[in-house]
C-alpha atoms as a PDB file:
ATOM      1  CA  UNK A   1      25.737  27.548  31.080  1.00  0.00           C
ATOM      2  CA  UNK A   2      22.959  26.597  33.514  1.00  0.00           C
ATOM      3  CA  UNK A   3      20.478  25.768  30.454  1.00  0.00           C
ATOM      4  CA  UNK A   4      23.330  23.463  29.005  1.00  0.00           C
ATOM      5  CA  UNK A   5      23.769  21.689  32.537  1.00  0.00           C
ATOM      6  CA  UNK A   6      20.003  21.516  33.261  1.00  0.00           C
ATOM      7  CA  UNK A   7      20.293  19.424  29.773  1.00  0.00           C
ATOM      8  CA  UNK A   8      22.239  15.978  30.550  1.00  0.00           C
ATOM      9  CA  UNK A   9      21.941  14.559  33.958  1.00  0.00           C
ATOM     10  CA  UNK A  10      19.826  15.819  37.254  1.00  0.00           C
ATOM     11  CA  UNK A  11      19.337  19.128  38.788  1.00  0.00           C
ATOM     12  CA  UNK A  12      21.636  19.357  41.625  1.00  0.00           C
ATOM     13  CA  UNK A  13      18.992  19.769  44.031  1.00  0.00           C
ATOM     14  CA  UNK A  14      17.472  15.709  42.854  1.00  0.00           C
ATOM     15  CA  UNK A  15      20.984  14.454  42.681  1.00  0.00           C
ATOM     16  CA  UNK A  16      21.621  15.508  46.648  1.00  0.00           C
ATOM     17  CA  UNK A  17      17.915  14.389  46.925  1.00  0.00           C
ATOM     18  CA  UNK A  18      19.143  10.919  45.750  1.00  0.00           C
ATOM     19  CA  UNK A  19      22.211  10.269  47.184  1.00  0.00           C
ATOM     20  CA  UNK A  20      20.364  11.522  50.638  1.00  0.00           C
ATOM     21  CA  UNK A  21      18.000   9.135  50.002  1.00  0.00           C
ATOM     22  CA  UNK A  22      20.392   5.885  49.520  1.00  0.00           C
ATOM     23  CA  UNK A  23      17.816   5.461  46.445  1.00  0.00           C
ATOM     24  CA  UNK A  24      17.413   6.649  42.637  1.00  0.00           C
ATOM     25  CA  UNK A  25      14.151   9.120  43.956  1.00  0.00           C
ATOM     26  CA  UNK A  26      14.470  11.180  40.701  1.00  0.00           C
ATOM     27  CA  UNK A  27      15.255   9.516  37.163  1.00  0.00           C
ATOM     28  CA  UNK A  28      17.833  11.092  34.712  1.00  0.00           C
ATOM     29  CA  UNK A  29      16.962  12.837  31.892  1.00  0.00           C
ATOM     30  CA  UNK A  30      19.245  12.417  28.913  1.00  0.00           C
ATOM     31  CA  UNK A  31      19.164  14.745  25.921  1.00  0.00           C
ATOM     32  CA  UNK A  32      19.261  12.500  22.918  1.00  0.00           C
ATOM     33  CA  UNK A  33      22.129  15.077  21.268  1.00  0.00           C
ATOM     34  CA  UNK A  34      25.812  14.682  21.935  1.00  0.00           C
ATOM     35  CA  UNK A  35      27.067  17.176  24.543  1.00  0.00           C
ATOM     36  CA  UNK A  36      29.755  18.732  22.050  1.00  0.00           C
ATOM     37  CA  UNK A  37      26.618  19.234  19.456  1.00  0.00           C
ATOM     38  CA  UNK A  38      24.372  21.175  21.995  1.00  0.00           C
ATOM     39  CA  UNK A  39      28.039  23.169  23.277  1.00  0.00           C
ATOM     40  CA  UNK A  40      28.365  24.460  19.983  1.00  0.00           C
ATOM     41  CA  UNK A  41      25.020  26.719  20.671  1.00  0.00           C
ATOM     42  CA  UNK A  42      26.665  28.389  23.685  1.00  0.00           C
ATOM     43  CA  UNK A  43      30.238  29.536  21.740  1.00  0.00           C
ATOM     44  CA  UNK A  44      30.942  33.404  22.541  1.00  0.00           C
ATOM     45  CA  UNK A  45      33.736  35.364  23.352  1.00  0.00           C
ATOM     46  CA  UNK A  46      34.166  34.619  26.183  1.00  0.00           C
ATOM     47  CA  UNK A  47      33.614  30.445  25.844  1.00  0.00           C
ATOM     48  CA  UNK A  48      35.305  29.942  22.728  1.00  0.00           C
ATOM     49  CA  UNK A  49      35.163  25.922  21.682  1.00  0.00           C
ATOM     50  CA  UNK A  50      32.968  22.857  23.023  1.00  0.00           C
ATOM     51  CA  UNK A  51      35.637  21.868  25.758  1.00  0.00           C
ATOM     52  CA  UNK A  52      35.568  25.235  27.395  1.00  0.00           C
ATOM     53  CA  UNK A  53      31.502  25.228  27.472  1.00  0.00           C
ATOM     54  CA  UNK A  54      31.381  21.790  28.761  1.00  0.00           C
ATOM     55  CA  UNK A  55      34.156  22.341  31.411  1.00  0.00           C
ATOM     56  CA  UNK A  56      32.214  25.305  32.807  1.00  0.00           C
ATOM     57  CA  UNK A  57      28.746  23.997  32.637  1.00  0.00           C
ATOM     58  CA  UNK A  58      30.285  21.209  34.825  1.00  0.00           C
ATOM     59  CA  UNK A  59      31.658  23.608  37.476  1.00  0.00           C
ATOM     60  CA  UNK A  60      28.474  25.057  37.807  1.00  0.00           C
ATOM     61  CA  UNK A  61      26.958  22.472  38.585  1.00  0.00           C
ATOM     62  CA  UNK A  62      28.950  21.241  40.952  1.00  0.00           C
ATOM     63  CA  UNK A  63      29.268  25.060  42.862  1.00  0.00           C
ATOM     64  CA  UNK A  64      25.703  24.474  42.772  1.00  0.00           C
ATOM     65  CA  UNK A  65      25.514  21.346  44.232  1.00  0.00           C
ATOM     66  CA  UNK A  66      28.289  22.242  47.035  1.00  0.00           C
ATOM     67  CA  UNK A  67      26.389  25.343  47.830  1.00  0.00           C
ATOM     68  CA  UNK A  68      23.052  23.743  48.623  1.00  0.00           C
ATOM     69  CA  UNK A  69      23.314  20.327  48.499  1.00  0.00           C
ATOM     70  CA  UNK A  70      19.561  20.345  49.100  1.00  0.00           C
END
């Protein structure tokens, strides 16, 4: 899941950067692909649709961010 989140959006560690900063420090970088396209890569067992993949990949990286905000 941390490949998928390190795909749409910021690392946690430039988001907290920002939002310390009052300023956009570090730009967002997009992948072009719809996030239920790239999910599809990460289907298992254990992760078994797009939702589920998507759902966790957003936990993580807010755990991450709550953990060490920088």
């Amino acid at each position: 899941m941390a490949g998928l989140a390190k795909k749409f959006g910021l690392k946690s560690e430039h988001d907290a950067e920002n939002l310390r900063d009052s300023y956009q420090r570090h730009e967002v970088e997009q992948e072009q692909t719809d996030p239920y396209e790239v999910a599809k890569q990460y289907i298992s067992p254990k992760f078994t649709n797009e939702e589920e993949i998507l759902y966790a990949a957003k936990f993580m990286f807010a755990r991450q961010l709550a953990r060490e905000p920088l």
